[in-house]
PDB file of N, CA and C in Angstrom:
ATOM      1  N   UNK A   1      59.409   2.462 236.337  1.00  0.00           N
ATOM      2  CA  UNK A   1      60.173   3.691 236.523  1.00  0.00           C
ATOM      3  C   UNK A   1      61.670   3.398 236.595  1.00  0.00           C
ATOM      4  N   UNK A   2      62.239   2.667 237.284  1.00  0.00           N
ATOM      5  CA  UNK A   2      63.566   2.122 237.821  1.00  0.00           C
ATOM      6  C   UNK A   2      63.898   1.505 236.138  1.00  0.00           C
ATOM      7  N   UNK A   3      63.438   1.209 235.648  1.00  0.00           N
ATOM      8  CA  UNK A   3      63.859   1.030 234.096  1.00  0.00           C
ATOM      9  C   UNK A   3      63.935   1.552 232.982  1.00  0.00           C
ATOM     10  N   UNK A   4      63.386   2.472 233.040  1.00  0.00           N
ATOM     11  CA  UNK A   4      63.524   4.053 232.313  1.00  0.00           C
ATOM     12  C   UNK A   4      64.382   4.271 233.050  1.00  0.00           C
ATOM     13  N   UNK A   5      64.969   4.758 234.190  1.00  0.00           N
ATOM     14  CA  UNK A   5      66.036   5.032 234.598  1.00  0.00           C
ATOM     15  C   UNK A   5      67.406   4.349 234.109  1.00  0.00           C
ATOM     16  N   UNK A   6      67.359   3.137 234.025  1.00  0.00           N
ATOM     17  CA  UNK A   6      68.351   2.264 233.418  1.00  0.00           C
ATOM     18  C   UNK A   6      68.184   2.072 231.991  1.00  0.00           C
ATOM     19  N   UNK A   7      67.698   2.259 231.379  1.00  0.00           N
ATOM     20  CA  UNK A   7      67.626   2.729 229.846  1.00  0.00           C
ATOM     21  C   UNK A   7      67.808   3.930 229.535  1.00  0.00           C
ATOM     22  N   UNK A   8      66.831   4.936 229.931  1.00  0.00           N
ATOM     23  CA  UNK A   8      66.781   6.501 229.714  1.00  0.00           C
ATOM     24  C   UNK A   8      67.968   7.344 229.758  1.00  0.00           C
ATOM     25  N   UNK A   9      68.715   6.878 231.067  1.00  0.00           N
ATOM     26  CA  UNK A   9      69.760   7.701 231.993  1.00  0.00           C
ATOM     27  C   UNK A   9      71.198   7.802 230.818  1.00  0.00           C
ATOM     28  N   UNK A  10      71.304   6.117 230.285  1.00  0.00           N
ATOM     29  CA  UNK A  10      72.719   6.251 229.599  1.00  0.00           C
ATOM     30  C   UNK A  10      72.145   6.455 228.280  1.00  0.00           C
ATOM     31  N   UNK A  11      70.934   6.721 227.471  1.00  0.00           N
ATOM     32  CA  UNK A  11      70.951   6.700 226.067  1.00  0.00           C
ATOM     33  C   UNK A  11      70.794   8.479 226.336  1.00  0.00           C
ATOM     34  N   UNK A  12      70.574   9.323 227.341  1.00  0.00           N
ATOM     35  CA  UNK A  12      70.624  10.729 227.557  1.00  0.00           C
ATOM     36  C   UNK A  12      71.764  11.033 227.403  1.00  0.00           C
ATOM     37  N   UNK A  13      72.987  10.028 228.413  1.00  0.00           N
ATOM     38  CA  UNK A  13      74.821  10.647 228.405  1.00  0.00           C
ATOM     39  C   UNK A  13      75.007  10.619 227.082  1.00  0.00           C
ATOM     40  N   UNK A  14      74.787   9.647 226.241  1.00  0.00           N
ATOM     41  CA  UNK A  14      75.286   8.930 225.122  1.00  0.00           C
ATOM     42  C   UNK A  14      74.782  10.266 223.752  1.00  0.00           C
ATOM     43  N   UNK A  15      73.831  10.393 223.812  1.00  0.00           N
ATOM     44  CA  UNK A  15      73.485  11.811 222.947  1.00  0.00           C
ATOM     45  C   UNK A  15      73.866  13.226 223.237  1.00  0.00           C
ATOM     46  N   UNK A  16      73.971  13.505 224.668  1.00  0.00           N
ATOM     47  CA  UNK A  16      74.713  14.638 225.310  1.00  0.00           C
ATOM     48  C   UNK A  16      76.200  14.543 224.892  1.00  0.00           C
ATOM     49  N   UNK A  17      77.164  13.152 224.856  1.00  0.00           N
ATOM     50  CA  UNK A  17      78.111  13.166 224.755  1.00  0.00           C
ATOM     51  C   UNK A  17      78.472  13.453 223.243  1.00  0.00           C
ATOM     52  N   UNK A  18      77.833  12.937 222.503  1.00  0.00           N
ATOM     53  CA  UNK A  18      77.224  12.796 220.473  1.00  0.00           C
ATOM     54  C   UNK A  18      77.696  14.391 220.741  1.00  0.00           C
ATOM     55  N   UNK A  19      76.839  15.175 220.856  1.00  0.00           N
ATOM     56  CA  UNK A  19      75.994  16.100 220.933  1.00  0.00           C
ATOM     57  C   UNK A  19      77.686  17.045 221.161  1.00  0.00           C
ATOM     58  N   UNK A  20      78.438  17.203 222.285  1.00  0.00           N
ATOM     59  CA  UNK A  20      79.117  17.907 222.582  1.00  0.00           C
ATOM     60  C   UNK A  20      80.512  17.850 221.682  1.00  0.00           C
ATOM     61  N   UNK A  21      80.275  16.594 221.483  1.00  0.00           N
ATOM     62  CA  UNK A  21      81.880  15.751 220.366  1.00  0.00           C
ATOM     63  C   UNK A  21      81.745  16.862 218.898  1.00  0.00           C
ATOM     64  N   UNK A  22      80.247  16.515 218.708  1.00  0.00           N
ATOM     65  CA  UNK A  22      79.729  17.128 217.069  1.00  0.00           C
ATOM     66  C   UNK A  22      80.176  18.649 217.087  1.00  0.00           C
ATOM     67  N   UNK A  23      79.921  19.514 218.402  1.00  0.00           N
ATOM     68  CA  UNK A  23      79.786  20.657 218.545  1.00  0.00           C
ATOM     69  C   UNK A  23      81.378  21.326 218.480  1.00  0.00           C
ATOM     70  N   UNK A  24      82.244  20.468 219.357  1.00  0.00           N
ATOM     71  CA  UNK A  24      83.151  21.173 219.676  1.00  0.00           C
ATOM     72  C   UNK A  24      84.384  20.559 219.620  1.00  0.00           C
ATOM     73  N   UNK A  25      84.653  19.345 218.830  1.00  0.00           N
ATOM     74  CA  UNK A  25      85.624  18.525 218.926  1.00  0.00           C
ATOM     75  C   UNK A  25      86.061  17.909 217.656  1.00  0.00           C
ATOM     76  N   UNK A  26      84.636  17.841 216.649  1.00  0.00           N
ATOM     77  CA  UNK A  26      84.292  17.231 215.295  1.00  0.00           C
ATOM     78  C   UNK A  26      85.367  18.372 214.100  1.00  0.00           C
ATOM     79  N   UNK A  27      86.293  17.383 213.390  1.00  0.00           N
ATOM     80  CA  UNK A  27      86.761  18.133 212.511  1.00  0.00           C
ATOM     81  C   UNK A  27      85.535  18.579 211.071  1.00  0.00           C
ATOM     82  N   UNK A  28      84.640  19.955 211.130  1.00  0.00           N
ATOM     83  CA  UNK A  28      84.354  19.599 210.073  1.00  0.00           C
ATOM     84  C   UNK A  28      84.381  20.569 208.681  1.00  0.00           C
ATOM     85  N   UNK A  29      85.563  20.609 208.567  1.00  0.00           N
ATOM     86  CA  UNK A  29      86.453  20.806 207.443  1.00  0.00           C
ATOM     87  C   UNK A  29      87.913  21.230 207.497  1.00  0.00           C
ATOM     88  N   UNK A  30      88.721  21.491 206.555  1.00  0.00           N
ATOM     89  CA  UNK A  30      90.301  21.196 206.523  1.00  0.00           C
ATOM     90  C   UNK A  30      90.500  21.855 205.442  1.00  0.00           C
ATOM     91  N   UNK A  31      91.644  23.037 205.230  1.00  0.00           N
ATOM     92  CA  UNK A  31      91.568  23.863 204.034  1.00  0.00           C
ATOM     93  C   UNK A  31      92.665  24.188 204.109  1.00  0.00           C
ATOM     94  N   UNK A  32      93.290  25.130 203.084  1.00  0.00           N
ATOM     95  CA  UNK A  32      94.398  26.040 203.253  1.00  0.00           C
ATOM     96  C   UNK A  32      94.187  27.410 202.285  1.00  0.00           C
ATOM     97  N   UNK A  33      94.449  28.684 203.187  1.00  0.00           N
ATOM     98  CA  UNK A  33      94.037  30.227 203.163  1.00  0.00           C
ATOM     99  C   UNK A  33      95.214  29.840 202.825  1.00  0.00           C
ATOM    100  N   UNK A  34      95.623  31.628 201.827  1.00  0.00           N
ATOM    101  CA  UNK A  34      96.933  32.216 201.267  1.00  0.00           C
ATOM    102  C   UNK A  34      96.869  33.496 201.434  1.00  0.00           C
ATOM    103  N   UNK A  35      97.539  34.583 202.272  1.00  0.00           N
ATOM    104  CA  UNK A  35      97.399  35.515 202.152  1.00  0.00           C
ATOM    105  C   UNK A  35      98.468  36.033 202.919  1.00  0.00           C
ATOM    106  N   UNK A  36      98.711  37.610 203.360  1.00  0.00           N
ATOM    107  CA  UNK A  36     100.021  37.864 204.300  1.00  0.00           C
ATOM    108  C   UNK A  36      99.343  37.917 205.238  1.00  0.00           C
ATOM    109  N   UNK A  37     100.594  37.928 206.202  1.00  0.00           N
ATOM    110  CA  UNK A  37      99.902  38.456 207.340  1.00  0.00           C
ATOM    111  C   UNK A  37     100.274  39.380 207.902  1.00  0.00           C
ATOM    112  N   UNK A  38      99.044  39.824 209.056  1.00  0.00           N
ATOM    113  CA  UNK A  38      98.657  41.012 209.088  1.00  0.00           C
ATOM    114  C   UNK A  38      99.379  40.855 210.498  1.00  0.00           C
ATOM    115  N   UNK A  39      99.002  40.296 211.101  1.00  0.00           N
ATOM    116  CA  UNK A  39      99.123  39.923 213.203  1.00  0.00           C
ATOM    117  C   UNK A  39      99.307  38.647 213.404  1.00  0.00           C
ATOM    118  N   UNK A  40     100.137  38.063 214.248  1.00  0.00           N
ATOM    119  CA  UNK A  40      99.926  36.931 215.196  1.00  0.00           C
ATOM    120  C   UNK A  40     100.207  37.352 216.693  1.00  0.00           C
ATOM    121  N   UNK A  41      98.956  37.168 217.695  1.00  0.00           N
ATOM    122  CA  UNK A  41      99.145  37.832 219.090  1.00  0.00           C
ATOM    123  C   UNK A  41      98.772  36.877 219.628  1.00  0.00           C
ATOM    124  N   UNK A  42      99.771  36.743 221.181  1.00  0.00           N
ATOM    125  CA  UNK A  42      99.100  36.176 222.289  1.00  0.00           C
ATOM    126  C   UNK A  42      98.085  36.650 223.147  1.00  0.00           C
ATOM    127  N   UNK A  43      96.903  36.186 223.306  1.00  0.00           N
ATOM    128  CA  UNK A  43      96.212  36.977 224.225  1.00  0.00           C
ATOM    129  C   UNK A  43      94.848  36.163 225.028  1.00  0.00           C
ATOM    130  N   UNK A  44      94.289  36.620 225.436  1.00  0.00           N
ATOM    131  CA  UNK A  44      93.602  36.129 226.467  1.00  0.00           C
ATOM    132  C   UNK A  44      93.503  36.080 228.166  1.00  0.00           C
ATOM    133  N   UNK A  45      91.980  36.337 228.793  1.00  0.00           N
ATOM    134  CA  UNK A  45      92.331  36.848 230.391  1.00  0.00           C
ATOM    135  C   UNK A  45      92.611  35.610 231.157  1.00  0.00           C
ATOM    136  N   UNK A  46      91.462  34.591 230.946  1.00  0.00           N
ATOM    137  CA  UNK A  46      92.021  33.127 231.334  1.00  0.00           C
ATOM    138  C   UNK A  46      92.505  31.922 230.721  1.00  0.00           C
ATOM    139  N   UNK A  47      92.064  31.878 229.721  1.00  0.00           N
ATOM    140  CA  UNK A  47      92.825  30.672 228.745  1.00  0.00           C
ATOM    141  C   UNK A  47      93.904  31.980 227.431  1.00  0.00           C
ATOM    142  N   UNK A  48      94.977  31.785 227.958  1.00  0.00           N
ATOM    143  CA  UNK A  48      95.984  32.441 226.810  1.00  0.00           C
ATOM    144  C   UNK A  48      96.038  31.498 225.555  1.00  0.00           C
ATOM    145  N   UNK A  49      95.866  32.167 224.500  1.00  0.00           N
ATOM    146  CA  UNK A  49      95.452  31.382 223.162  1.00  0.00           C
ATOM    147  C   UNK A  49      96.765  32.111 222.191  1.00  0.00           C
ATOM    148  N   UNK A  50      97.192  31.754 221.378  1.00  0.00           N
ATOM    149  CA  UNK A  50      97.347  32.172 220.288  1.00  0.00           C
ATOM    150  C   UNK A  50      96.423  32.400 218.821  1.00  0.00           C
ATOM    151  N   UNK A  51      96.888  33.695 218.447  1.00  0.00           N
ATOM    152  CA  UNK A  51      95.568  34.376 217.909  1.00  0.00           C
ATOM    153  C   UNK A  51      96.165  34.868 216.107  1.00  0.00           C
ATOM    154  N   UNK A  52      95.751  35.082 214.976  1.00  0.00           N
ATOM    155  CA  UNK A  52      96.240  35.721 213.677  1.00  0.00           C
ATOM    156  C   UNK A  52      95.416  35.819 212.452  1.00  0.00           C
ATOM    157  N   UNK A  53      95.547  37.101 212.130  1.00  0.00           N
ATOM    158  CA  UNK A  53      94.937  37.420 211.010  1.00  0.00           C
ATOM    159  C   UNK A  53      95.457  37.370 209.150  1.00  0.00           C
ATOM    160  N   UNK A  54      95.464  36.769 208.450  1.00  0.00           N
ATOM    161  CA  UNK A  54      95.956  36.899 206.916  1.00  0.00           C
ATOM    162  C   UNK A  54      94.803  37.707 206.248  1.00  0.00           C
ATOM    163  N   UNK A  55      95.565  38.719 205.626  1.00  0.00           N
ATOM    164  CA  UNK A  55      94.818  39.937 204.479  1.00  0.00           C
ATOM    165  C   UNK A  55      94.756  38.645 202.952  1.00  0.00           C
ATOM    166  N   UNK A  56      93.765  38.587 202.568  1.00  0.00           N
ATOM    167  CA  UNK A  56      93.774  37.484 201.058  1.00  0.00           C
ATOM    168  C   UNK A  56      93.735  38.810 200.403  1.00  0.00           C
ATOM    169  N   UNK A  57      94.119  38.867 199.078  1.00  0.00           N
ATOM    170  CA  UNK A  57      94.479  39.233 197.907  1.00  0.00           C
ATOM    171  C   UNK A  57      92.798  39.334 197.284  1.00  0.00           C
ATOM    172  N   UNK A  58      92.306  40.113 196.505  1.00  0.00           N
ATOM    173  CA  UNK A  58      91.287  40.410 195.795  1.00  0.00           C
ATOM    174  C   UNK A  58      90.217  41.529 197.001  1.00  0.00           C
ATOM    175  N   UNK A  59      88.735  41.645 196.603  1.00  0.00           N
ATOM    176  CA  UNK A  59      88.269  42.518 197.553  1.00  0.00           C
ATOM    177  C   UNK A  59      86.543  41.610 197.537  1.00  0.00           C
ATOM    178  N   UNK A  60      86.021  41.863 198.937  1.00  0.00           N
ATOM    179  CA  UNK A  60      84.802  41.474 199.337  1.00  0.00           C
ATOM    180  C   UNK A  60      83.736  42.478 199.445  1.00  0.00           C
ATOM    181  N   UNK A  61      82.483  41.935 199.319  1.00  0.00           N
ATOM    182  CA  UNK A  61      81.323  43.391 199.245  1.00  0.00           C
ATOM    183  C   UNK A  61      81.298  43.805 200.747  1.00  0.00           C
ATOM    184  N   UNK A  62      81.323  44.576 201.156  1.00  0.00           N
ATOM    185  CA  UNK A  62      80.705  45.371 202.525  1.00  0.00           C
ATOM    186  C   UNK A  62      79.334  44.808 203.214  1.00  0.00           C
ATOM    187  N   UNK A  63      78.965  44.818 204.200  1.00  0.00           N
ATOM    188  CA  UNK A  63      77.661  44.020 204.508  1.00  0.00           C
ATOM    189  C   UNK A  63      76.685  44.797 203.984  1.00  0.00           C
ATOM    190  N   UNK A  64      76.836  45.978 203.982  1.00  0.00           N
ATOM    191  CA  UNK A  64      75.751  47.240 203.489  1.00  0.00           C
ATOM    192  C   UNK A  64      75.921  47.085 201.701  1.00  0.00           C
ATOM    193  N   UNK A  65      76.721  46.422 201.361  1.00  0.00           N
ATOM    194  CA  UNK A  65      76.537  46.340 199.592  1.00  0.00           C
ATOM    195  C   UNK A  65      77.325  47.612 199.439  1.00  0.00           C
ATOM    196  N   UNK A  66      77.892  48.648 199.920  1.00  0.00           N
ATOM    197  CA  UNK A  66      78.486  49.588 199.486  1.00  0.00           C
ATOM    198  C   UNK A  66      79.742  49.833 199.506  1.00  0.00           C
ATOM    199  N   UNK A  67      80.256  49.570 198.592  1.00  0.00           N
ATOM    200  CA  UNK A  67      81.789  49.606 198.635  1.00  0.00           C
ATOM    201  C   UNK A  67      82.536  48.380 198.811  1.00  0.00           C
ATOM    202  N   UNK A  68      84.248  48.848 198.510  1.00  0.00           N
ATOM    203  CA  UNK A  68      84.840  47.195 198.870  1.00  0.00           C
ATOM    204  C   UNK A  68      85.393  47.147 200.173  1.00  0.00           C
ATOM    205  N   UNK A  69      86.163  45.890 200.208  1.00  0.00           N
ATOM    206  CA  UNK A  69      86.759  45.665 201.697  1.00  0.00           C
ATOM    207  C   UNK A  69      87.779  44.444 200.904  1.00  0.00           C
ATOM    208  N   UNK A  70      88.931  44.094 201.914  1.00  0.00           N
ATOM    209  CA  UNK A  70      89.803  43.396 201.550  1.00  0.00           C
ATOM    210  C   UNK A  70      88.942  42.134 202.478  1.00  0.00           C
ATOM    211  N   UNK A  71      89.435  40.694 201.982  1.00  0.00           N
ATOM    212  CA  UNK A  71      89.537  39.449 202.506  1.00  0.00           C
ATOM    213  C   UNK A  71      90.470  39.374 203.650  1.00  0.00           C
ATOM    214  N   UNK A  72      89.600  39.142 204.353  1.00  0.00           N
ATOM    215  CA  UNK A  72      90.692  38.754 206.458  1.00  0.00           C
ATOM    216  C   UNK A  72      90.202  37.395 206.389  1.00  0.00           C
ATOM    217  N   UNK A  73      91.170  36.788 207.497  1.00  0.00           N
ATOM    218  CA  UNK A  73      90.768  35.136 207.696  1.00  0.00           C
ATOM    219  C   UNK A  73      91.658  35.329 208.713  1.00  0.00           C
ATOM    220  N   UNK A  74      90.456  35.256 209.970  1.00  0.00           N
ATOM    221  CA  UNK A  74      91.104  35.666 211.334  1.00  0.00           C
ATOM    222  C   UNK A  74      90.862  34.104 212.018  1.00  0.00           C
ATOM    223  N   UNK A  75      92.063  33.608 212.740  1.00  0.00           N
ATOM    224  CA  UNK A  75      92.145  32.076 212.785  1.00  0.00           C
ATOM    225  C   UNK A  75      93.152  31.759 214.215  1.00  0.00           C
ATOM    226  N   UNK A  76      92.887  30.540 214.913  1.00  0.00           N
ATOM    227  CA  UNK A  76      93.767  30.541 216.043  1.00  0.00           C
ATOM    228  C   UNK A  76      95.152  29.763 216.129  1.00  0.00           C
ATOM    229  N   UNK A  77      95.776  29.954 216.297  1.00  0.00           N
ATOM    230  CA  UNK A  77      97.202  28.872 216.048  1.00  0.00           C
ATOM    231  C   UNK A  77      97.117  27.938 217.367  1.00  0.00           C
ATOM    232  N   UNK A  78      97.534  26.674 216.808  1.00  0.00           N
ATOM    233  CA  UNK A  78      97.207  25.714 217.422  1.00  0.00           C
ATOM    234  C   UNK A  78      98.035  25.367 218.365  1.00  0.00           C
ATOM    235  N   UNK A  79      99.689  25.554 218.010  1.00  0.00           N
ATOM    236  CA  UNK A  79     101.010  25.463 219.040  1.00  0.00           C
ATOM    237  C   UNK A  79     101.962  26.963 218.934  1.00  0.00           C
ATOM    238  N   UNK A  80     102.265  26.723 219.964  1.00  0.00           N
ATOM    239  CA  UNK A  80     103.585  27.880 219.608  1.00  0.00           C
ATOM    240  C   UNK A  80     105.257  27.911 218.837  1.00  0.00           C
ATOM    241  N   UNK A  81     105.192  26.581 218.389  1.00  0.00           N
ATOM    242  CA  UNK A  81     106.242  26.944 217.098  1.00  0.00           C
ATOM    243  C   UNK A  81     105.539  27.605 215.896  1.00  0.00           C
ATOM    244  N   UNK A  82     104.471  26.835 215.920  1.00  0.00           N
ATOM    245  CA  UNK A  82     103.783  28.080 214.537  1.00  0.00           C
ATOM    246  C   UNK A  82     103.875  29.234 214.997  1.00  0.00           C
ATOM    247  N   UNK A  83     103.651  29.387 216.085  1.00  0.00           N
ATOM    248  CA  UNK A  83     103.460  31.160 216.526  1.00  0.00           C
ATOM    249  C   UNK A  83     104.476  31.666 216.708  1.00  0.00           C
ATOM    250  N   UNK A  84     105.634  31.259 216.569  1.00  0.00           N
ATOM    251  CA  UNK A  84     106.702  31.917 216.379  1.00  0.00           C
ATOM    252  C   UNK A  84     107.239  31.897 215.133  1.00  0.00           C
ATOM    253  N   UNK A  85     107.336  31.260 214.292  1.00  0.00           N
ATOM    254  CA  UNK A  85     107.511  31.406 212.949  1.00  0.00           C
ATOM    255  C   UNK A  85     106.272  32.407 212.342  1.00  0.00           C
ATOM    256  N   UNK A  86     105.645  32.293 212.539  1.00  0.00           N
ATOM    257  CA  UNK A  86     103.998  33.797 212.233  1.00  0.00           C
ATOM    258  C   UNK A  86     104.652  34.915 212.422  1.00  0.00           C
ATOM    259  N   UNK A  87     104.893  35.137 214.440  1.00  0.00           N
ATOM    260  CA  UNK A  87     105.124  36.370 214.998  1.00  0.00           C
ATOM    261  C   UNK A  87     106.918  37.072 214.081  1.00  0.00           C
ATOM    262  N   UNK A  88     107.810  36.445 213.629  1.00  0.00           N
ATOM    263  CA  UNK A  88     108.448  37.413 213.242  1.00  0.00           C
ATOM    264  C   UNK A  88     109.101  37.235 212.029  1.00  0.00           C
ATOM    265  N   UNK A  89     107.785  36.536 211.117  1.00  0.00           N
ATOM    266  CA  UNK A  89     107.539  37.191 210.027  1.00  0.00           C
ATOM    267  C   UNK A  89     106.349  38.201 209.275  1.00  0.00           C
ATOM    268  N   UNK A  90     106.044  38.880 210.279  1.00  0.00           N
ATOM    269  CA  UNK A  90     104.988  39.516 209.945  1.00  0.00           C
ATOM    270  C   UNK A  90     105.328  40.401 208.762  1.00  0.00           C
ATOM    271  N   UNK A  91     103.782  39.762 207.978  1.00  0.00           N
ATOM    272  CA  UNK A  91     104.001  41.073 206.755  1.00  0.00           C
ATOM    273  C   UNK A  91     104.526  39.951 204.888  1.00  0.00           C
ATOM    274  N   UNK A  92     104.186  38.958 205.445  1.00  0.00           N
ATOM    275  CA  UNK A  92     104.683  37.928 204.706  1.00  0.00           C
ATOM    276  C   UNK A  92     103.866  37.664 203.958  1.00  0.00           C
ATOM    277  N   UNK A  93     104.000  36.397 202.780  1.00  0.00           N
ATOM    278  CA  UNK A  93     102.654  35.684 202.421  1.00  0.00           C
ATOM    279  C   UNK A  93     103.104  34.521 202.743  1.00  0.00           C
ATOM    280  N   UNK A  94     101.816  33.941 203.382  1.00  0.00           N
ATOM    281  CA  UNK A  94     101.628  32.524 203.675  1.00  0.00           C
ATOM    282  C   UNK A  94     100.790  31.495 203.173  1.00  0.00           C
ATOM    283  N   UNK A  95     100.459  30.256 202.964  1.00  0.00           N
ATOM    284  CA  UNK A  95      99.987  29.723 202.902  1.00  0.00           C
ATOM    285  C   UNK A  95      99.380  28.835 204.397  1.00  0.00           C
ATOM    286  N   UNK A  96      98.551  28.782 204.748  1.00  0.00           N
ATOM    287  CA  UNK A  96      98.698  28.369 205.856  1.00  0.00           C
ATOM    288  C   UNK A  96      97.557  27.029 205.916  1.00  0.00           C
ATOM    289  N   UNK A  97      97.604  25.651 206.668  1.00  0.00           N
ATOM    290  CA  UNK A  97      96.922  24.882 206.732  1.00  0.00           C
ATOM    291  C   UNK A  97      96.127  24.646 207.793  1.00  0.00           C
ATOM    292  N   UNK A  98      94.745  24.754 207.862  1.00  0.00           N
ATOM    293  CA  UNK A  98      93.852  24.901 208.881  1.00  0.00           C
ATOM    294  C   UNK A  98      92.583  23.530 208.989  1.00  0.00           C
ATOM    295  N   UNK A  99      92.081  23.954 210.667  1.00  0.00           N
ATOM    296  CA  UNK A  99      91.034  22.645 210.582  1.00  0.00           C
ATOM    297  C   UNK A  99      89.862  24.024 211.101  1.00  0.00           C
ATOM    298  N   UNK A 100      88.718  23.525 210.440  1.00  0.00           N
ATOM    299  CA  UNK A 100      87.101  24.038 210.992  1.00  0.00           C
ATOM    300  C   UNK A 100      86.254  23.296 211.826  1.00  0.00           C
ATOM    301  N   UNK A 101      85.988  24.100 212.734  1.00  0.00           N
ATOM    302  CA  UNK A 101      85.473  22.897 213.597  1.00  0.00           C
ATOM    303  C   UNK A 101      83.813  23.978 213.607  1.00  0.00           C
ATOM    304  N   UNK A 102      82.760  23.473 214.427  1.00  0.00           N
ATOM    305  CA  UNK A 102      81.598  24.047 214.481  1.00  0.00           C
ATOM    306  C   UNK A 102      81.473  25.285 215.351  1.00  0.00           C
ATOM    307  N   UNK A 103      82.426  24.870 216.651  1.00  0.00           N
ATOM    308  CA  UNK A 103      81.937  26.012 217.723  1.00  0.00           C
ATOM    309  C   UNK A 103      83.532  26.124 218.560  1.00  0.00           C
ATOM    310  N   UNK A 104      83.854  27.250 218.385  1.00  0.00           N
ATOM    311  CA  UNK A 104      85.622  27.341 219.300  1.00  0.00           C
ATOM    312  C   UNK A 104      84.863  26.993 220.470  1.00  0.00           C
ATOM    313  N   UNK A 105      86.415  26.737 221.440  1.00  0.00           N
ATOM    314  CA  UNK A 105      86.359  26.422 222.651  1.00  0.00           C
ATOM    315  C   UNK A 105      87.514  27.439 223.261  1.00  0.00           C
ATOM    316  N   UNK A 106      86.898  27.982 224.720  1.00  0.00           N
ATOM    317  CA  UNK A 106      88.086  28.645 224.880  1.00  0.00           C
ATOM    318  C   UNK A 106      89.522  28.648 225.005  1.00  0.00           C
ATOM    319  N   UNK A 107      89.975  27.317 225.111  1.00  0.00           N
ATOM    320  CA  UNK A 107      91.754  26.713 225.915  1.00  0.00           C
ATOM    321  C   UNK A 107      91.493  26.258 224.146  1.00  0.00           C
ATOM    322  N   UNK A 108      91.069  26.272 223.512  1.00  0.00           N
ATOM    323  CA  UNK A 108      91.363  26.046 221.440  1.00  0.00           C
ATOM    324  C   UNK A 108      91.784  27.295 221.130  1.00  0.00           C
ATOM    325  N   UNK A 109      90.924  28.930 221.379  1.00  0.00           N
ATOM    326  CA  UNK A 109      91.210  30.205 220.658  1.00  0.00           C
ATOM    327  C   UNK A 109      89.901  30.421 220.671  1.00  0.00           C
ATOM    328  N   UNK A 110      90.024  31.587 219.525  1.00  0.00           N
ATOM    329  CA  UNK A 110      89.134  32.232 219.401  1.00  0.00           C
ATOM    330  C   UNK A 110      88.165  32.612 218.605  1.00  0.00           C
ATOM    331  N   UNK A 111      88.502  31.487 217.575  1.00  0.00           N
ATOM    332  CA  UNK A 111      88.001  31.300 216.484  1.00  0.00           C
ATOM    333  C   UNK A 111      87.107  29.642 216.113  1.00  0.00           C
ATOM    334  N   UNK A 112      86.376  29.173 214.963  1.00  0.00           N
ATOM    335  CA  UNK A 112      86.743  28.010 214.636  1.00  0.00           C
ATOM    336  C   UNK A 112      87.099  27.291 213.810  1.00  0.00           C
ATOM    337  N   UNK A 113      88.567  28.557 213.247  1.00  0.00           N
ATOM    338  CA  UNK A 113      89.334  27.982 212.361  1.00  0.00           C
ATOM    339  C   UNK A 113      90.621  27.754 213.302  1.00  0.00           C
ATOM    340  N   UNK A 114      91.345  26.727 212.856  1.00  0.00           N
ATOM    341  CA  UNK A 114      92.736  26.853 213.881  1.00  0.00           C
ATOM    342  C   UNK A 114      93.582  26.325 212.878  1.00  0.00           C
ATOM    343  N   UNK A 115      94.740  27.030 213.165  1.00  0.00           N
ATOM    344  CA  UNK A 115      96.151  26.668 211.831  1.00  0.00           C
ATOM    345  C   UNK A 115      96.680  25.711 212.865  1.00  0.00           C
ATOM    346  N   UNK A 116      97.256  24.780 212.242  1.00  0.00           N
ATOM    347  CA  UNK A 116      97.781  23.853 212.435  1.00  0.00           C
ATOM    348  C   UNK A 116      99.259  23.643 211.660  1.00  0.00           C
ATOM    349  N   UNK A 117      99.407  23.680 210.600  1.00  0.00           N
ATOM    350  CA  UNK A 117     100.395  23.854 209.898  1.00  0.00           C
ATOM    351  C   UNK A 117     100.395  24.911 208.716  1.00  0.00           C
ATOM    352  N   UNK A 118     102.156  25.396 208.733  1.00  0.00           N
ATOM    353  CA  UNK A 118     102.282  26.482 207.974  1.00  0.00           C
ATOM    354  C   UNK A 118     103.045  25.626 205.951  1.00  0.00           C
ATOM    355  N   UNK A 119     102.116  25.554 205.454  1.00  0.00           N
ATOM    356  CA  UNK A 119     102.583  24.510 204.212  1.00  0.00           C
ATOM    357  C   UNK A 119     103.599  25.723 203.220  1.00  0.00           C
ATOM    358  N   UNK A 120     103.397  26.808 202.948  1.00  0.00           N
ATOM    359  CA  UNK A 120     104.697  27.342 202.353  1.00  0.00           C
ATOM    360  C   UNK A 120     104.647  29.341 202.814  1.00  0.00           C
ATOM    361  N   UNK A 121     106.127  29.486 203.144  1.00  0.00           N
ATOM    362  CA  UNK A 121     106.021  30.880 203.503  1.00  0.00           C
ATOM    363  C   UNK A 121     107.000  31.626 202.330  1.00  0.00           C
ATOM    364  N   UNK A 122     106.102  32.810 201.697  1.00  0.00           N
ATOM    365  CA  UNK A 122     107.221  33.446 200.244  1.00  0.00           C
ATOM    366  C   UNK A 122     106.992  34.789 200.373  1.00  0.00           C
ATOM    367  N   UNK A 123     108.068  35.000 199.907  1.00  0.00           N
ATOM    368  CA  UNK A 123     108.767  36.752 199.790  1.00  0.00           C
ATOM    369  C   UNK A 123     107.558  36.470 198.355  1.00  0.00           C
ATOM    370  N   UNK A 124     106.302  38.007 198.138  1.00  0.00           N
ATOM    371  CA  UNK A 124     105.748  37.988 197.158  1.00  0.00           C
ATOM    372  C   UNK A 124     105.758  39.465 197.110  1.00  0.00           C
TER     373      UNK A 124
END
């Protein structure tokens, strides 16, 4: 018993720890959206996040198949110099550079996309 304990105990942390890294820490993917934007807001009751939405260009099906809808890519900003260069240019087009992770965390945002860098901003 006492040796299952000393085997069991740390190969349990060791997959719990796997396990939480994969979930919520693991980069797994890296992209860059183009579109204007719509919002960048601060908000949140206990972890204040920075928060923003880009409208993409073309149109998406409706979940019901009926009708169109524009492309959103609602995403969390990672520092607040981005979020100030966002907040007062609203209405812009951006290009913006983002990481995907599996599962947000709350003190990350609100999403589990998060911008990280803004790669080009144009009068279109």
């Amino acid at each position: 018993m006492r040796k299952l304990l000393f085997i069991g105990f740390p190969l349990l942390l060791i997959f719990l720890g796997g396990w939480v890294y994969m979930s919520y820490f693991f980069v797994f993917g890296e992209g860059v959206k183009s579109g204007y934007l719509n919002y960048a807001v601060y908000k949140g009751n206990i972890f204040k996040t920075y928060e923003g939405k880009i409208i993409q260009e073309g149109f998406a099906k409706t979940q019901k198949g009926i009708g169109m809808q524009s492309n959103e890519f609602e995403f969390s900003i990672e520092n607040e110099n981005i979020f100030k260069q966002l907040e007062v240019n609203s209405g812009k087009y951006f290009d913006l550079h983002y990481k995907e992770y599996h599962n947000a965390v709350p003190w990350r945002g609100n999403t589990v996309y998060v911008v990280d860098s803004i790669v080009k901003m144009r009068e279109k």
